[in-house]
N, C-alpha and C. Protein backbone atom coordinates (compact mmCIF):
# COMPACT_ATOMS: atom_id res chain seq x y z
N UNK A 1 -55.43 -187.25 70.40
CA UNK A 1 -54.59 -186.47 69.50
C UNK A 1 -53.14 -186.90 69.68
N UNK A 2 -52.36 -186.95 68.41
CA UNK A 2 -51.03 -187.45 68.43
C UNK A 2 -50.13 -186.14 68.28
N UNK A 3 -49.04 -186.08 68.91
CA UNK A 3 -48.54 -184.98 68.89
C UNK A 3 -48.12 -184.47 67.31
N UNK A 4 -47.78 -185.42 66.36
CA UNK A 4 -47.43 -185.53 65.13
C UNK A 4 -48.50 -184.60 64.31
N UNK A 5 -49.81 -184.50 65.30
CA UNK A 5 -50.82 -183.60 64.19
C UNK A 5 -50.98 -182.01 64.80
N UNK A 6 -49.95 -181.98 65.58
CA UNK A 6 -49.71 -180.63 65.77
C UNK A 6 -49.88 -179.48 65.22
N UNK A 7 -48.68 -179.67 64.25
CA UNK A 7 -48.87 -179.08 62.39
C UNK A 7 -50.08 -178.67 62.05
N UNK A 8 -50.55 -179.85 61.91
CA UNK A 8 -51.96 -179.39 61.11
C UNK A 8 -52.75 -178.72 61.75
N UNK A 9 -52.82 -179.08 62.79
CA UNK A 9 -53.87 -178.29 64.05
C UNK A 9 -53.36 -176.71 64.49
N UNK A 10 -51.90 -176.25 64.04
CA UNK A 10 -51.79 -175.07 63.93
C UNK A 10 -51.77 -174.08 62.57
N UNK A 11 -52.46 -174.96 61.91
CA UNK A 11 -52.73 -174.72 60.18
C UNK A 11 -54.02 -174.44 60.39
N UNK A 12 -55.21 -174.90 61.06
CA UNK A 12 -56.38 -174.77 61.45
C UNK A 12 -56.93 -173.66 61.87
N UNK A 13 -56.09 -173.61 63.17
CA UNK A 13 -56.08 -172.18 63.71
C UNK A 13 -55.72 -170.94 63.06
N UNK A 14 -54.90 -171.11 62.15
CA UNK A 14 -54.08 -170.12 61.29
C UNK A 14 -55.55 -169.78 60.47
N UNK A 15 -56.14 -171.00 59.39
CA UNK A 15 -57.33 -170.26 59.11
C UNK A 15 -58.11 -169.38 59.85
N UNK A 16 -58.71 -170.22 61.13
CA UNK A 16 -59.53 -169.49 61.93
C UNK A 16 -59.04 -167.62 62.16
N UNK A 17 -57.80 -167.60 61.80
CA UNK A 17 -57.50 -165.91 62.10
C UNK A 17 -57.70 -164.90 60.95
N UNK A 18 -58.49 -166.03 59.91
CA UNK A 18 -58.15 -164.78 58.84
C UNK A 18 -59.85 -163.99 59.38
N UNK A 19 -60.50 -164.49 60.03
CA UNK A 19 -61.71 -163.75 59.88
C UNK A 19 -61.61 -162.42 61.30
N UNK A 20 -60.46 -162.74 61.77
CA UNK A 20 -60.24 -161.84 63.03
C UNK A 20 -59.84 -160.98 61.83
N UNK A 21 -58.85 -161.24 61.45
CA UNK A 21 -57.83 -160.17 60.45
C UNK A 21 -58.73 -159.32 59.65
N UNK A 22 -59.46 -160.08 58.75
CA UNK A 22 -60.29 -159.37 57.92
C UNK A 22 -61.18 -158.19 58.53
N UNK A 23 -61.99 -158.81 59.59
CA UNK A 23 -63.26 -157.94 60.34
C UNK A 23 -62.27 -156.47 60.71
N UNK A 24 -61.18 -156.93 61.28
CA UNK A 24 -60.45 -155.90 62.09
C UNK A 24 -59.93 -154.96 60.77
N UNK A 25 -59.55 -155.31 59.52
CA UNK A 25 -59.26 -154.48 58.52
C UNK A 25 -60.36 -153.47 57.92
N UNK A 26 -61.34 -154.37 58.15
CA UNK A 26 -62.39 -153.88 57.13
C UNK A 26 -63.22 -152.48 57.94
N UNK A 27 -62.74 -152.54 59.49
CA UNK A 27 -63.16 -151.82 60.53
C UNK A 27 -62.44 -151.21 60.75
N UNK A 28 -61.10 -150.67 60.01
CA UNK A 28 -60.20 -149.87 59.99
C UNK A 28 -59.74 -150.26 61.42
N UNK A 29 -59.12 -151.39 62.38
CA UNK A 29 -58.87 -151.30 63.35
C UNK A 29 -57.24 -151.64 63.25
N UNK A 30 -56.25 -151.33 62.26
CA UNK A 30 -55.15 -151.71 61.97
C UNK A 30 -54.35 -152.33 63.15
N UNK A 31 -54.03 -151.60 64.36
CA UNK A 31 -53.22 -152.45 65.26
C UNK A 31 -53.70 -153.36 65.77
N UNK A 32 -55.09 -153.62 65.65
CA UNK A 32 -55.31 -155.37 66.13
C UNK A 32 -55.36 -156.16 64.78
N UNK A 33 -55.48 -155.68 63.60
CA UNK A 33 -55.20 -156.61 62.12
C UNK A 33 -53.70 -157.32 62.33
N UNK A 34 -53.07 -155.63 62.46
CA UNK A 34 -51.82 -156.49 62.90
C UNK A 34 -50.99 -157.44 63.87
N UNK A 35 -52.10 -157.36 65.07
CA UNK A 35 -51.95 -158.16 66.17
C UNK A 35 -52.08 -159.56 65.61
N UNK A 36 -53.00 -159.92 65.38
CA UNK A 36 -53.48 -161.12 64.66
C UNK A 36 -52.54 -161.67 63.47
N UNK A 37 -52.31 -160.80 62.23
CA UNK A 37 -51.56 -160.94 61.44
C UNK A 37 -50.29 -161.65 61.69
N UNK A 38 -49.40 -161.08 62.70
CA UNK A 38 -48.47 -161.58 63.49
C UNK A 38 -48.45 -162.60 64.33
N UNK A 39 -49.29 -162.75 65.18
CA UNK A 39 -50.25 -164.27 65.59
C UNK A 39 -49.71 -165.02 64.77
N UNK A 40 -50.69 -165.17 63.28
CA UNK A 40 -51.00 -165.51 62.20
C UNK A 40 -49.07 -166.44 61.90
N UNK A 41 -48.43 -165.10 61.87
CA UNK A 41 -47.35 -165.13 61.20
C UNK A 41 -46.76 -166.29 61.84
N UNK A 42 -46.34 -165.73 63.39
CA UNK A 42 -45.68 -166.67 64.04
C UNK A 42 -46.08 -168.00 63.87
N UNK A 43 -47.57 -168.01 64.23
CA UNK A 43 -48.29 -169.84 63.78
C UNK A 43 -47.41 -170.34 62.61
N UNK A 44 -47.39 -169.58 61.25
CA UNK A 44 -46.57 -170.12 60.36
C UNK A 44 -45.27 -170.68 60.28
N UNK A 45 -44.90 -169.57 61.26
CA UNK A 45 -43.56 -170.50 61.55
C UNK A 45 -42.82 -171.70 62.38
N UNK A 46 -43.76 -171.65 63.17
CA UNK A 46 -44.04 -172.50 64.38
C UNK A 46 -44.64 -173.98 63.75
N UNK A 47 -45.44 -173.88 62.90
CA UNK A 47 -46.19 -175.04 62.51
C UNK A 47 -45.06 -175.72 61.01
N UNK A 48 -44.17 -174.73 60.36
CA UNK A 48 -43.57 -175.22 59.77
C UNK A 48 -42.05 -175.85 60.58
N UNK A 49 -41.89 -175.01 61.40
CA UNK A 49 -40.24 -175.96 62.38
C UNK A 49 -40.87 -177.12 62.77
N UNK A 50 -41.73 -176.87 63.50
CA UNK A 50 -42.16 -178.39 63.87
C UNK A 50 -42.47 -179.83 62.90
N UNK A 51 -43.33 -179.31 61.97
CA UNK A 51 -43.14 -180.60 60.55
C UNK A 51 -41.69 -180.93 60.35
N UNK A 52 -40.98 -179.48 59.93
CA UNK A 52 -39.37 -180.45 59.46
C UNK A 52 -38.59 -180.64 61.02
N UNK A 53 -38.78 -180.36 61.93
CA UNK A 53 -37.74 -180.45 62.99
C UNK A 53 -37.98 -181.94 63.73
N UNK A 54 -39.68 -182.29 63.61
CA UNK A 54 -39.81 -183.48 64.52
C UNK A 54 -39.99 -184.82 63.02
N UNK A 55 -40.28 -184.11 61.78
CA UNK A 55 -40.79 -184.65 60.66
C UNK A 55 -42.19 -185.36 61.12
N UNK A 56 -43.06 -184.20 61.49
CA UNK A 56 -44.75 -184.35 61.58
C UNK A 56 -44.83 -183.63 60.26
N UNK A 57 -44.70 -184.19 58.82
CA UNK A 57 -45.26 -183.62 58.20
C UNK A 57 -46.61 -184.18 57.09
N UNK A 58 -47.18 -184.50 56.61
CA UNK A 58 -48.06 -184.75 55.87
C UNK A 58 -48.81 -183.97 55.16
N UNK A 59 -49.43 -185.06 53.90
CA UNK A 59 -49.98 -184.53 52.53
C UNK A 59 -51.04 -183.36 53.10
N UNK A 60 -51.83 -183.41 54.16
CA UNK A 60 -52.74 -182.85 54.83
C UNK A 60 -52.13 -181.63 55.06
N UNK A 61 -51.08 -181.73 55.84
CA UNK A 61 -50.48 -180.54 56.16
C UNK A 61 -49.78 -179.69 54.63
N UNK A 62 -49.41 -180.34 54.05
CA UNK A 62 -48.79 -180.12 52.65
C UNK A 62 -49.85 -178.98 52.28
N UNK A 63 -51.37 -179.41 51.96
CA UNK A 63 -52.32 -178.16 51.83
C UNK A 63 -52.74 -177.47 52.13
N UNK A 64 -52.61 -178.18 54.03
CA UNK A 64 -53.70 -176.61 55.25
C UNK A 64 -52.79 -175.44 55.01
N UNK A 65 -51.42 -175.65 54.89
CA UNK A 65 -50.19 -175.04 55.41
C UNK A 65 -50.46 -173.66 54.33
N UNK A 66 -49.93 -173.90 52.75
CA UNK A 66 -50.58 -172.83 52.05
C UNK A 66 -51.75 -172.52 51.53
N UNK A 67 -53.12 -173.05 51.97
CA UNK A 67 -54.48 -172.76 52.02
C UNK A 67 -54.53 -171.49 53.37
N UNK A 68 -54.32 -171.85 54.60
CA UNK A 68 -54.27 -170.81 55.19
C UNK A 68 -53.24 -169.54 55.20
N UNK A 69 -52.27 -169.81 54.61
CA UNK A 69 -51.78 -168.04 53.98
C UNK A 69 -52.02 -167.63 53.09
N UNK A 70 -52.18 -168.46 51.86
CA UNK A 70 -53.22 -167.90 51.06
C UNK A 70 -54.74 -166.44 51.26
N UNK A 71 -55.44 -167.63 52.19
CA UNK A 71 -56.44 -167.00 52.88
C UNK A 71 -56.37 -165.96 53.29
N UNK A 72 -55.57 -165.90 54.34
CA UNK A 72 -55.18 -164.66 54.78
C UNK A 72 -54.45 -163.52 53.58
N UNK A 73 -53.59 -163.50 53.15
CA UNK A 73 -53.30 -162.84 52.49
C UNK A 73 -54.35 -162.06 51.40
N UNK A 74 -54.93 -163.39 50.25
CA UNK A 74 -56.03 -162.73 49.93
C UNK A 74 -57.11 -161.87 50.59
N UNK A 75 -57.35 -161.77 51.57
CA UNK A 75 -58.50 -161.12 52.22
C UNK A 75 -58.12 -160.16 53.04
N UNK A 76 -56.36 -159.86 53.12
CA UNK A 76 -55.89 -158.88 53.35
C UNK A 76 -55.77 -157.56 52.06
N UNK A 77 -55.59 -158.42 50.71
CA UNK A 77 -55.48 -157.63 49.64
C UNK A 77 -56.91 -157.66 49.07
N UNK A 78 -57.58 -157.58 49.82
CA UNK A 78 -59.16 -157.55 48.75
C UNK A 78 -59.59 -156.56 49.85
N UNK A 79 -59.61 -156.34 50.98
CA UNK A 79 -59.80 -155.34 51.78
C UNK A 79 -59.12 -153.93 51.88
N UNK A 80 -57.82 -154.33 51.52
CA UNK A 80 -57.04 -153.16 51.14
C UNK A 80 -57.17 -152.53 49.58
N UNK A 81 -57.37 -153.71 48.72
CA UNK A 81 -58.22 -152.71 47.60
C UNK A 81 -59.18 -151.79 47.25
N UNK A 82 -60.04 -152.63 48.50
CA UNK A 82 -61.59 -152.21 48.46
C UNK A 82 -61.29 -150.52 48.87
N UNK A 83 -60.63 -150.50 50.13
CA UNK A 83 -60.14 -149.61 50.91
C UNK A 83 -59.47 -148.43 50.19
N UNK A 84 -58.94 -148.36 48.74
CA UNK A 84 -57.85 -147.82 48.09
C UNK A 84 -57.07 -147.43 48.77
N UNK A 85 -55.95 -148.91 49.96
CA UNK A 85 -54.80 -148.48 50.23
C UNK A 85 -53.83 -149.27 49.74
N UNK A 86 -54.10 -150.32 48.68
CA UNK A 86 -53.30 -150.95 47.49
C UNK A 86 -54.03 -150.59 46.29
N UNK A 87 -53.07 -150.64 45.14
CA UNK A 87 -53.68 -150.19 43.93
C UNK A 87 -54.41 -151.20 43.14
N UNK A 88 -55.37 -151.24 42.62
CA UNK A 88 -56.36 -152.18 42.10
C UNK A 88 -55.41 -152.80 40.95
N UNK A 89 -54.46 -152.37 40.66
CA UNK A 89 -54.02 -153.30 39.10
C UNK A 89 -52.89 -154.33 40.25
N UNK A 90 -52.06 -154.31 41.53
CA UNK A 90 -51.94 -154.85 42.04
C UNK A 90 -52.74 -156.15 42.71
N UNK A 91 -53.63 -155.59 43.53
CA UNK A 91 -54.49 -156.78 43.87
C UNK A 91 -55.29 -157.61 43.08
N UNK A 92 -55.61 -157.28 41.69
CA UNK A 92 -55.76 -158.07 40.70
C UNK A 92 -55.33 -159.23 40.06
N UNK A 93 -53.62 -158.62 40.22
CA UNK A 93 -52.56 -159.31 39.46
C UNK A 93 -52.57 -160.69 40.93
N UNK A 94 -52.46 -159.94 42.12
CA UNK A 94 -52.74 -161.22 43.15
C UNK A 94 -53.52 -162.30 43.05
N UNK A 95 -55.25 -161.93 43.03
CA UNK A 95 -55.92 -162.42 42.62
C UNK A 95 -55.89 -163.45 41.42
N UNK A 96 -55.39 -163.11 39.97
CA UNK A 96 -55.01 -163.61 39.07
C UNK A 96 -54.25 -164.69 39.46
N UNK A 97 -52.82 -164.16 39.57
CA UNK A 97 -51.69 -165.30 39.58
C UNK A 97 -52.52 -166.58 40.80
N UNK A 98 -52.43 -166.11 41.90
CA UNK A 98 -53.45 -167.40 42.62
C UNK A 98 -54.15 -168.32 41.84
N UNK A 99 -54.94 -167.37 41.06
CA UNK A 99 -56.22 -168.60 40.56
C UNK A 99 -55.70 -169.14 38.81
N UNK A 100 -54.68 -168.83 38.53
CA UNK A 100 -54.00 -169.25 37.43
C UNK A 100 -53.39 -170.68 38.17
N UNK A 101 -52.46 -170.31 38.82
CA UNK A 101 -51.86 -171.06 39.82
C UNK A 101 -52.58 -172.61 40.33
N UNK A 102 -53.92 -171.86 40.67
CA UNK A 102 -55.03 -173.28 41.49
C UNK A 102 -55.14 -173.82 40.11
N UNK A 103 -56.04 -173.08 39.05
CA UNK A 103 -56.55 -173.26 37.83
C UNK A 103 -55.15 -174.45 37.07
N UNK A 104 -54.09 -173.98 37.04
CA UNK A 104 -53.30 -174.89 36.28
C UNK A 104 -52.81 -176.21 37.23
N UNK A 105 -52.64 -176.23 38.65
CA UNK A 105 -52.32 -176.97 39.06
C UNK A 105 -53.49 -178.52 39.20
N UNK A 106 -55.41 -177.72 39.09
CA UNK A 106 -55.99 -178.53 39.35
C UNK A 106 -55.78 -179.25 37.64
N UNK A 107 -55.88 -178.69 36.49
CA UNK A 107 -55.69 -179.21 35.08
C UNK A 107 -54.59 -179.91 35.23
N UNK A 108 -53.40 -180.17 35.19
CA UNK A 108 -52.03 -180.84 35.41
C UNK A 108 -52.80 -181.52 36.11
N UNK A 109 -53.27 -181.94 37.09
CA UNK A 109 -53.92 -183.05 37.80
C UNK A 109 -54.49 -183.91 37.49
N UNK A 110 -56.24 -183.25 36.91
CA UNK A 110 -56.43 -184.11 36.11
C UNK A 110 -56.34 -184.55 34.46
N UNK A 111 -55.50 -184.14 34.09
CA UNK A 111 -54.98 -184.46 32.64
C UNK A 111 -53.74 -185.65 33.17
N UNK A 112 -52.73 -185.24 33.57
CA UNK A 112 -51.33 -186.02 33.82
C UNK A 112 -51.58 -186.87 35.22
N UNK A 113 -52.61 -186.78 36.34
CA UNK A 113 -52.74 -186.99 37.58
C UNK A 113 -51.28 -186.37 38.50
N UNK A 114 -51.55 -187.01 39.48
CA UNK A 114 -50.90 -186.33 40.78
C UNK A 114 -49.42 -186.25 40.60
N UNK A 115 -48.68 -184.62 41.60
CA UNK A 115 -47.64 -184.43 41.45
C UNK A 115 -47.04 -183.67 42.21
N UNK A 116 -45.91 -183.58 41.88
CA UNK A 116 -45.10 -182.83 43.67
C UNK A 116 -45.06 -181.45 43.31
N UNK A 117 -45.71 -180.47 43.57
CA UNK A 117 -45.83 -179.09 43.23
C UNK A 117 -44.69 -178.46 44.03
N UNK A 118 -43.58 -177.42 43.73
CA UNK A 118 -42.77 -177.23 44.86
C UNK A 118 -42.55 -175.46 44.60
N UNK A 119 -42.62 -175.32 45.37
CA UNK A 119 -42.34 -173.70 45.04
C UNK A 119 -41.10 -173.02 44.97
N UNK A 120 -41.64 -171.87 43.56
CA UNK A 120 -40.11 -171.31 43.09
C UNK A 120 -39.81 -170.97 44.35
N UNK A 121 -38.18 -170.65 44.15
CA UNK A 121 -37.64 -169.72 44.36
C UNK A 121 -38.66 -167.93 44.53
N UNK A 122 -38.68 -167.52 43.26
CA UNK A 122 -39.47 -166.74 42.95
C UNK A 122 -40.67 -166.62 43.78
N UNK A 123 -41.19 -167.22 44.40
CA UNK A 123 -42.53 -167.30 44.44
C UNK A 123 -42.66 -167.40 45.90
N UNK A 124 -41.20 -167.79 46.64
CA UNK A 124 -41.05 -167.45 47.88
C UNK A 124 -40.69 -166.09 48.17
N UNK A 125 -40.01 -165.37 47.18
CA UNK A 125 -39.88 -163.79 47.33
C UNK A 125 -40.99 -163.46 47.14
N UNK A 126 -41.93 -163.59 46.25
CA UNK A 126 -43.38 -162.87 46.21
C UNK A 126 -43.82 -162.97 47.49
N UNK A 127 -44.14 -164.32 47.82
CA UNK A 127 -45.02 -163.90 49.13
C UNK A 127 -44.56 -163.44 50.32
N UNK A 128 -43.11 -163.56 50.28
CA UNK A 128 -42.32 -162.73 51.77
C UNK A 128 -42.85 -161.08 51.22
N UNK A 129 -42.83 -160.37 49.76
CA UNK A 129 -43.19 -158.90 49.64
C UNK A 129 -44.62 -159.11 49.87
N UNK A 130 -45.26 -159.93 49.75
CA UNK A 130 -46.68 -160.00 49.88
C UNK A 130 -46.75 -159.94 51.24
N UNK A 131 -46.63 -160.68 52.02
CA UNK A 131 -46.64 -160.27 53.87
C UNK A 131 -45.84 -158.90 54.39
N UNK A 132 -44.58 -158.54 53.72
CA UNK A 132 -44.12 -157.36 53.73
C UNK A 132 -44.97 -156.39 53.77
N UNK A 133 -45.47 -156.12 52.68
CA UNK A 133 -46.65 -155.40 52.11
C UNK A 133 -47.55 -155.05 53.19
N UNK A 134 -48.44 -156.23 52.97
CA UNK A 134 -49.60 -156.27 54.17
C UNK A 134 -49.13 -155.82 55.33
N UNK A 135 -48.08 -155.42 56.23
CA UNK A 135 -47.74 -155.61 57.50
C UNK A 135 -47.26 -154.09 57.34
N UNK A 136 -46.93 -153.38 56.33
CA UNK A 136 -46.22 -151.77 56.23
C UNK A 136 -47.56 -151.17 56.50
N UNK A 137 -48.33 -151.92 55.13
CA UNK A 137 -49.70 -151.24 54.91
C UNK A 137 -50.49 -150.72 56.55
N UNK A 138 -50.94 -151.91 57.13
CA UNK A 138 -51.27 -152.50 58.48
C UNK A 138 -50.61 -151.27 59.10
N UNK A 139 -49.40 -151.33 59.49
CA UNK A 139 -48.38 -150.51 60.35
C UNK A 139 -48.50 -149.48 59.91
N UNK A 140 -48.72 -148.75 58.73
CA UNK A 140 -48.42 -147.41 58.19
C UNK A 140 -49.96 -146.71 58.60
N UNK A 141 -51.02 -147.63 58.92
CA UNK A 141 -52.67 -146.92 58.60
C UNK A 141 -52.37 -146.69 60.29
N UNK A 142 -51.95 -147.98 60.81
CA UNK A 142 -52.48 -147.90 62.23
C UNK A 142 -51.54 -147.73 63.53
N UNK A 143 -49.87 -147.80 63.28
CA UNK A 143 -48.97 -147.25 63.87
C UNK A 143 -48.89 -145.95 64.10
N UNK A 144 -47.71 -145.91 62.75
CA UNK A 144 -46.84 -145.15 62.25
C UNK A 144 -46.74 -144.61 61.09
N UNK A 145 -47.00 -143.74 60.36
CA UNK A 145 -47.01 -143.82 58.71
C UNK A 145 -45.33 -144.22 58.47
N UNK A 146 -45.41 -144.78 57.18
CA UNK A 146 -44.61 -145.21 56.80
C UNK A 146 -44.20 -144.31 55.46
N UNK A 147 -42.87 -144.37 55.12
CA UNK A 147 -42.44 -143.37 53.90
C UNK A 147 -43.35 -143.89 52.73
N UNK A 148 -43.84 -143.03 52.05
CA UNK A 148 -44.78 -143.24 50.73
C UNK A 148 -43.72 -143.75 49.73
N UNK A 149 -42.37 -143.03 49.55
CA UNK A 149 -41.42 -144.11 48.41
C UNK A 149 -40.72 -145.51 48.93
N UNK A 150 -41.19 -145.84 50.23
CA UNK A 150 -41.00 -147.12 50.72
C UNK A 150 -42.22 -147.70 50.58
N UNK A 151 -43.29 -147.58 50.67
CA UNK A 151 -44.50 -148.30 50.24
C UNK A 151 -44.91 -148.86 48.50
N UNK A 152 -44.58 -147.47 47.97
CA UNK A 152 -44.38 -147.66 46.50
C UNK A 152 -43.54 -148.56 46.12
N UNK A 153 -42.17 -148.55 46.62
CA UNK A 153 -41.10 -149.55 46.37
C UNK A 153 -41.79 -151.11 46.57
N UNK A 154 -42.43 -151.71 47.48
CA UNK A 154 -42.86 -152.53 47.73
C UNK A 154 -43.87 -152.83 47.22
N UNK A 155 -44.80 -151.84 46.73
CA UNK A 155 -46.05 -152.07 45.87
C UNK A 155 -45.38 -152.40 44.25
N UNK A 156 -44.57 -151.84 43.75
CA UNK A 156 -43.42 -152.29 42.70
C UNK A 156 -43.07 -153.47 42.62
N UNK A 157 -42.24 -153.87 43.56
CA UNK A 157 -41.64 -155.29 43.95
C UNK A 157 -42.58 -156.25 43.76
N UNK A 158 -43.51 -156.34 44.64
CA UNK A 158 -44.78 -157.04 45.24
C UNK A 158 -45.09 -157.11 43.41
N UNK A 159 -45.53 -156.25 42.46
CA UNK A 159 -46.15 -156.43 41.52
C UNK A 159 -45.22 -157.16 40.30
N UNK A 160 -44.01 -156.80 40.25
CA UNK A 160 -43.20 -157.57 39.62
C UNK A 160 -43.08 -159.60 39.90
N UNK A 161 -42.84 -159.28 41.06
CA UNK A 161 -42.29 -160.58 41.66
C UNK A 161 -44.10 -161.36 40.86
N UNK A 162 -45.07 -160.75 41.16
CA UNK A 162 -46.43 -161.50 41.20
C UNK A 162 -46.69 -161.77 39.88
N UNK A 163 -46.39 -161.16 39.65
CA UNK A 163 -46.50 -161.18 37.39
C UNK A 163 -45.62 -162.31 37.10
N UNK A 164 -44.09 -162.06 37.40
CA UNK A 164 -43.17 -162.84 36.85
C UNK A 164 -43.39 -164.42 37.43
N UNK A 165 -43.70 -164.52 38.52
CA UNK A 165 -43.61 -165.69 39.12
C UNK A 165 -44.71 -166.69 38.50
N UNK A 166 -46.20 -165.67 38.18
CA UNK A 166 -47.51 -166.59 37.95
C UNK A 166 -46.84 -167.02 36.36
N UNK A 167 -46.30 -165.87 35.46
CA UNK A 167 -45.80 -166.40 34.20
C UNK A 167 -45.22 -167.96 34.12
N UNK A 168 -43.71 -167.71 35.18
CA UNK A 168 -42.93 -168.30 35.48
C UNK A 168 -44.12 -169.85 35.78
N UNK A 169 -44.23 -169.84 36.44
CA UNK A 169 -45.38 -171.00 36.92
C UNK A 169 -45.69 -171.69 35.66
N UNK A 170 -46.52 -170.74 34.67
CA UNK A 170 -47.04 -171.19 33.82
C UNK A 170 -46.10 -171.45 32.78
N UNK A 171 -45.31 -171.28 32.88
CA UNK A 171 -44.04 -171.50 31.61
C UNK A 171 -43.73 -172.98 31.99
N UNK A 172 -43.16 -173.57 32.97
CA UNK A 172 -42.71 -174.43 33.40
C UNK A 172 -44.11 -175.03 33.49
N UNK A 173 -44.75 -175.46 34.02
CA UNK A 173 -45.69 -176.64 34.08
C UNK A 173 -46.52 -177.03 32.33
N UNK A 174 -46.42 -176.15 31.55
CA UNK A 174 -46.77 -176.13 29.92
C UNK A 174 -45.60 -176.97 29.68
N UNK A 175 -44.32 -176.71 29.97
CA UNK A 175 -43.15 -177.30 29.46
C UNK A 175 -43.06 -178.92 30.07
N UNK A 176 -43.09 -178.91 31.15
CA UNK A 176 -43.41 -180.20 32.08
C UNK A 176 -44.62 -180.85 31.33
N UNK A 177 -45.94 -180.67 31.08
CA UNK A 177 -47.05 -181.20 30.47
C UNK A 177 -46.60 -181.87 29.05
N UNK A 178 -45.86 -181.02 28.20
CA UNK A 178 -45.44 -181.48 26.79
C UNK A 178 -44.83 -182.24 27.30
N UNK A 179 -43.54 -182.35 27.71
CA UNK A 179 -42.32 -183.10 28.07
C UNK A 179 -42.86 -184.85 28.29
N UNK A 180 -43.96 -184.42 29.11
CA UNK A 180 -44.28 -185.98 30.35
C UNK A 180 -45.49 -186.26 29.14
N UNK A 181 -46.10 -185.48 28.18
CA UNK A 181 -47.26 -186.12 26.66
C UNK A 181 -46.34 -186.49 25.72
N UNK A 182 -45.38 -185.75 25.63
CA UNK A 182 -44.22 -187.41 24.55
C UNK A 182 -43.82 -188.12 25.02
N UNK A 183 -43.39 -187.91 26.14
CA UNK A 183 -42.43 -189.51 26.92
C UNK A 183 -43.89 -190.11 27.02
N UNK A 184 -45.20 -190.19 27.04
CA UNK A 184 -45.81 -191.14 27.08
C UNK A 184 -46.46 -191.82 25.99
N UNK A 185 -46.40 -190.83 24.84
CA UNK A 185 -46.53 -191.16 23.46
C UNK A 185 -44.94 -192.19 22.72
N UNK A 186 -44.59 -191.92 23.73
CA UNK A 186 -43.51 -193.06 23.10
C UNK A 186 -43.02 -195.23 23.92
């Protein structure tokens, strides 16, 4: 092993926690969801300083990196739906925008082939309220309760940011697709 695949190998592990996370949610065991979750978290950050700090980064890592928060996240909000401690038109809209997201990025692929996907702005606030979220939720079942118009606020946010951003997504890569089918028609 080269130290350079570090990264990836803490992208690995990061998957491996969503099934701690999940079991422990689904078992109502909130302070070890959140044990893990945080695990989880830190790995993320840890595995991203290291790509840009030593520049171990690669195409490999490019996908483990948001395949495993993805993961996690989804199976944090499909458990908490199930659970009715997020609201179903929320975790939907999650659900959705994701697979709009995969759905348009794998089409742009193969129609135009390969391309540098980079994430909004936007879409980095979604998923910071999206881990927000998950981690009040988490904390509020199995801490501490947490204020109900601070949860709402974030279930708000979280649903805005998720709507606007998957739009957003799709606005821009339709516009990008036309743009890059005349410049090649010409």
């Amino acid at each position: 092993m080269k130290a350079r695949h570090i990264p990836n190998i803490i992208s690995v592990l990061r998957i491996g926690l969503v099934a701690p996370v999940a079991l422990a949610l689904w078992e109502r065991r909130y302070p070890d969801a959140l044990y893990w979750f945080a695990a989880a978290a830190a790995s993320d950050g840890l595995d991203g300083f290291l790509a840009r700090r030593c520049g171990w980064t690669s195409r490999l890592g490019s996908h483990l990196d948001p395949i495993a928060d993805k993961l996690l996240l989804l199976s944090a909000y499909a458990v908490f739906g199930w659970q009715g401690l997020l609201p179903a038109d929320l975790v939907y809209a999650v659900f959705v925008r994701d697979g709009v997201i995969v759905a348009g990025a794998t089409l742009y692929w193969r129609l135009r082939g390969p391309f540098d996907a980079h994430p909004l702005l936007l879409s980095k606030v979604n998923t910071a309220l999206q881990i927000l979220l998950v981690a009040a939720v988490m904390y509020s079942q199995g801490i501490k309760p947490v204020a109900a118009p601070m949860l709402n606020f974030l279930v708000v946010c979280t649903f805005v940011t998720t709507a606007l951003s998957g739009l957003l997504y799709v606005l821009l890569w339709s516009e990008r697709y036309r743009r890059e089918s005349r410049a090649g028609r010409n």
